[in-house]
C-alpha atoms as a PDB file:
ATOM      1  CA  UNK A   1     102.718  52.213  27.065  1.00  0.00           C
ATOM      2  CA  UNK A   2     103.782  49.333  29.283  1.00  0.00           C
ATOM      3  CA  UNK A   3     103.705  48.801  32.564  1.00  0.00           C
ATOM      4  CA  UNK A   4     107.056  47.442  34.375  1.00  0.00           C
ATOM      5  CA  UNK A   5     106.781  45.891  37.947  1.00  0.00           C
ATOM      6  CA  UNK A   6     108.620  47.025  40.890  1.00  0.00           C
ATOM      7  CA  UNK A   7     110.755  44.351  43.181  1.00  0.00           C
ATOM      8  CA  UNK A   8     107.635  42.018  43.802  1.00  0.00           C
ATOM      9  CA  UNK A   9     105.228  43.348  42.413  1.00  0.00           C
ATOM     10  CA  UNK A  10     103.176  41.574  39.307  1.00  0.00           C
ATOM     11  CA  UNK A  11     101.077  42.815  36.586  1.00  0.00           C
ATOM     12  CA  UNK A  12      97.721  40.508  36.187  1.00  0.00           C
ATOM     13  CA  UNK A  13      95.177  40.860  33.310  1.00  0.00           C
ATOM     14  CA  UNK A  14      91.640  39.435  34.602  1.00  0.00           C
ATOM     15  CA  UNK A  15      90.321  36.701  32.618  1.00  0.00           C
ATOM     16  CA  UNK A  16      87.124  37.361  30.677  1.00  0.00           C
ATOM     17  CA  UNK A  17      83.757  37.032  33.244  1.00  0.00           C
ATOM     18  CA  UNK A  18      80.897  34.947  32.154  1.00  0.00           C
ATOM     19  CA  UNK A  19      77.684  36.806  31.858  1.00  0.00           C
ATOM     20  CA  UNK A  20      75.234  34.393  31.672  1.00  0.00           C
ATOM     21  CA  UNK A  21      74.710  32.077  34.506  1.00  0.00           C
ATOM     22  CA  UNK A  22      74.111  28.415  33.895  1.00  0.00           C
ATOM     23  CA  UNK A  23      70.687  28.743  33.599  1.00  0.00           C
ATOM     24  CA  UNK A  24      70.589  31.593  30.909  1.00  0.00           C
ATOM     25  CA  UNK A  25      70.173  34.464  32.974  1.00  0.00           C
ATOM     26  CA  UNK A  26      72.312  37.418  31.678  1.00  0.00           C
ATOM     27  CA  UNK A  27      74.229  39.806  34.837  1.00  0.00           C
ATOM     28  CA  UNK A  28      74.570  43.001  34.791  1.00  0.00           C
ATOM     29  CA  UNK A  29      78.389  44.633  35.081  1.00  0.00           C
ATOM     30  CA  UNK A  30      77.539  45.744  39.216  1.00  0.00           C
ATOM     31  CA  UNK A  31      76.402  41.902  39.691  1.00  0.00           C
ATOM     32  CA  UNK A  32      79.165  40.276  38.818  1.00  0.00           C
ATOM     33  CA  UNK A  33      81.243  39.178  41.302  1.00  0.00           C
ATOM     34  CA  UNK A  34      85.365  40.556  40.831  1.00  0.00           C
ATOM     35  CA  UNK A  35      87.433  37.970  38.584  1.00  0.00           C
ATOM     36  CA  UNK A  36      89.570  35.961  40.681  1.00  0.00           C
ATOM     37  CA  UNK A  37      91.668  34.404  37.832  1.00  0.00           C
ATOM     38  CA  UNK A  38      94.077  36.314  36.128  1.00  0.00           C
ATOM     39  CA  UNK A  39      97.014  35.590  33.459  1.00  0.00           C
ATOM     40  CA  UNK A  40     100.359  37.246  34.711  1.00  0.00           C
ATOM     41  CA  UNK A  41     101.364  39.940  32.004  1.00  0.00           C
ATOM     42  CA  UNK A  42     104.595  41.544  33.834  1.00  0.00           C
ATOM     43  CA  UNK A  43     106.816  40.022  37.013  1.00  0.00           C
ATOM     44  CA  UNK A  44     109.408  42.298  39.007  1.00  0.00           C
ATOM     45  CA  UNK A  45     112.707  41.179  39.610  1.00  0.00           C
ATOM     46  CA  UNK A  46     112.548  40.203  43.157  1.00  0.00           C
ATOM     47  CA  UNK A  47     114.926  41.327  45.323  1.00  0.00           C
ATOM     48  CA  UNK A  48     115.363  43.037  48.771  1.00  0.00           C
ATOM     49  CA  UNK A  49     111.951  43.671  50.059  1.00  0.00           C
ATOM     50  CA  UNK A  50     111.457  44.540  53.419  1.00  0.00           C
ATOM     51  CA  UNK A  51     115.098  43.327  54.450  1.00  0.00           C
ATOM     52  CA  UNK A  52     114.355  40.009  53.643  1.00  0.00           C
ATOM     53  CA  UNK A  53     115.074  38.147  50.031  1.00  0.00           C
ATOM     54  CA  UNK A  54     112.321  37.902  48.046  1.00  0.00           C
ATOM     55  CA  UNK A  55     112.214  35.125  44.923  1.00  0.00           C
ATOM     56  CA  UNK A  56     109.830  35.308  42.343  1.00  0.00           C
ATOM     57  CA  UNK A  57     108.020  32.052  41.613  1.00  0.00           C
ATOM     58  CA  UNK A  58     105.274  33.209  38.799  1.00  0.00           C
ATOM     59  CA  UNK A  59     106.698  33.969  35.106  1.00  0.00           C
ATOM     60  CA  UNK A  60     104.725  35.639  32.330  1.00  0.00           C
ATOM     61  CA  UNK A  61     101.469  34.011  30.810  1.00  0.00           C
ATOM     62  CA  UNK A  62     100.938  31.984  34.073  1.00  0.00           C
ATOM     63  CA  UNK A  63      97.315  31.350  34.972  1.00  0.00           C
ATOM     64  CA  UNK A  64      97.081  32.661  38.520  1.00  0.00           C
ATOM     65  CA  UNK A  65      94.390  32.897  41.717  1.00  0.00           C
ATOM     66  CA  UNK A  66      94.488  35.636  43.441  1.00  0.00           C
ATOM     67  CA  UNK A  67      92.512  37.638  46.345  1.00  0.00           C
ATOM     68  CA  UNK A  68      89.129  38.534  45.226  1.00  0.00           C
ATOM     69  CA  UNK A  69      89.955  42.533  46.389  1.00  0.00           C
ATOM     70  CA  UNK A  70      93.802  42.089  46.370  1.00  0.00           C
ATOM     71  CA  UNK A  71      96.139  44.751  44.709  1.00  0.00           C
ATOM     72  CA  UNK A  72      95.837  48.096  42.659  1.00  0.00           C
ATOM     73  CA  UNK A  73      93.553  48.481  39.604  1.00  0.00           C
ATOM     74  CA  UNK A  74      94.922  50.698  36.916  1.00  0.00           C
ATOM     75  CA  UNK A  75      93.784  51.292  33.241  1.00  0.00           C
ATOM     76  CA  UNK A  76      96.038  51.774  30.402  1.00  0.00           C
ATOM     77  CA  UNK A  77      95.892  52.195  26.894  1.00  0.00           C
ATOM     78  CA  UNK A  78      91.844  50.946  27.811  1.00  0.00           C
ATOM     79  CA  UNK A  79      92.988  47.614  29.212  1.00  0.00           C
ATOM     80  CA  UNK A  80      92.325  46.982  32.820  1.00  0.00           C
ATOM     81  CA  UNK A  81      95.063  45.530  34.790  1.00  0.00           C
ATOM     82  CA  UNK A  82      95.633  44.718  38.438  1.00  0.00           C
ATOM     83  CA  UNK A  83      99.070  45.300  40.316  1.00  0.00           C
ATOM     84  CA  UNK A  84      99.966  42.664  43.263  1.00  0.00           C
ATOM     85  CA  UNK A  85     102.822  42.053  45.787  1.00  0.00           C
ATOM     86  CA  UNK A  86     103.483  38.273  44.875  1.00  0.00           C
ATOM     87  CA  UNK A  87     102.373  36.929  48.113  1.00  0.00           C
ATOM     88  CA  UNK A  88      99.038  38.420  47.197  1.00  0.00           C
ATOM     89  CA  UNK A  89      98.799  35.182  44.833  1.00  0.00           C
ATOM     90  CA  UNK A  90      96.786  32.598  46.347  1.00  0.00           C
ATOM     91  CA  UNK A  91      98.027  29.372  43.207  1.00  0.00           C
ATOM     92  CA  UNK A  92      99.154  29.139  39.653  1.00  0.00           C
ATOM     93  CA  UNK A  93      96.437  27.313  37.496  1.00  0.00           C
ATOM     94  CA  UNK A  94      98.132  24.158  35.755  1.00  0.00           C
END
């Protein structure tokens, strides 16, 4: 199954956590703090949102920054994604 994005709206795949700290100790899932880099996956079209024109300015396997609780978690096919308007993207990672 894949997920398409509506207008703009923009899939996001979290980017693997670290579990150890830098000093060795190993966190527990509930510690760890929400990922706040992501790699884009899908991008809507842009469009007419809101009556204004909306351009989309992330593509596909961009490194992004994002909200640390911004968007809509979903799960599909056992992959965790998040769903976010495109202003809910804070930078692209170069």
């Amino acid at each position: 199954m894949t997920i398409k994005p509506l207008l703009d709206r923009v899939v996001l795949k979290p980017t693997e956590v670290e579990e150890t700290t830098q000093s060795g100790f190993i966190l527990t899932s509930a510690s760890q703090e929400k990922p706040q880099f992501s790699e884009v996956i899908a991008v809507g079209p842009g469009g007419l949102v809101d009556g204004k024109e909306v351009k989309m300015f992330v593509s596909v396997g961009d490194k992004v920054i994002t909200g640390k609780y911004a968007g809509t978690e979903v799960k599909v096919d056992g992959e965790e994604y998040t769903i976010v308007r495109q202003n809910d993207i804070l930078a692209i990672v170069e």
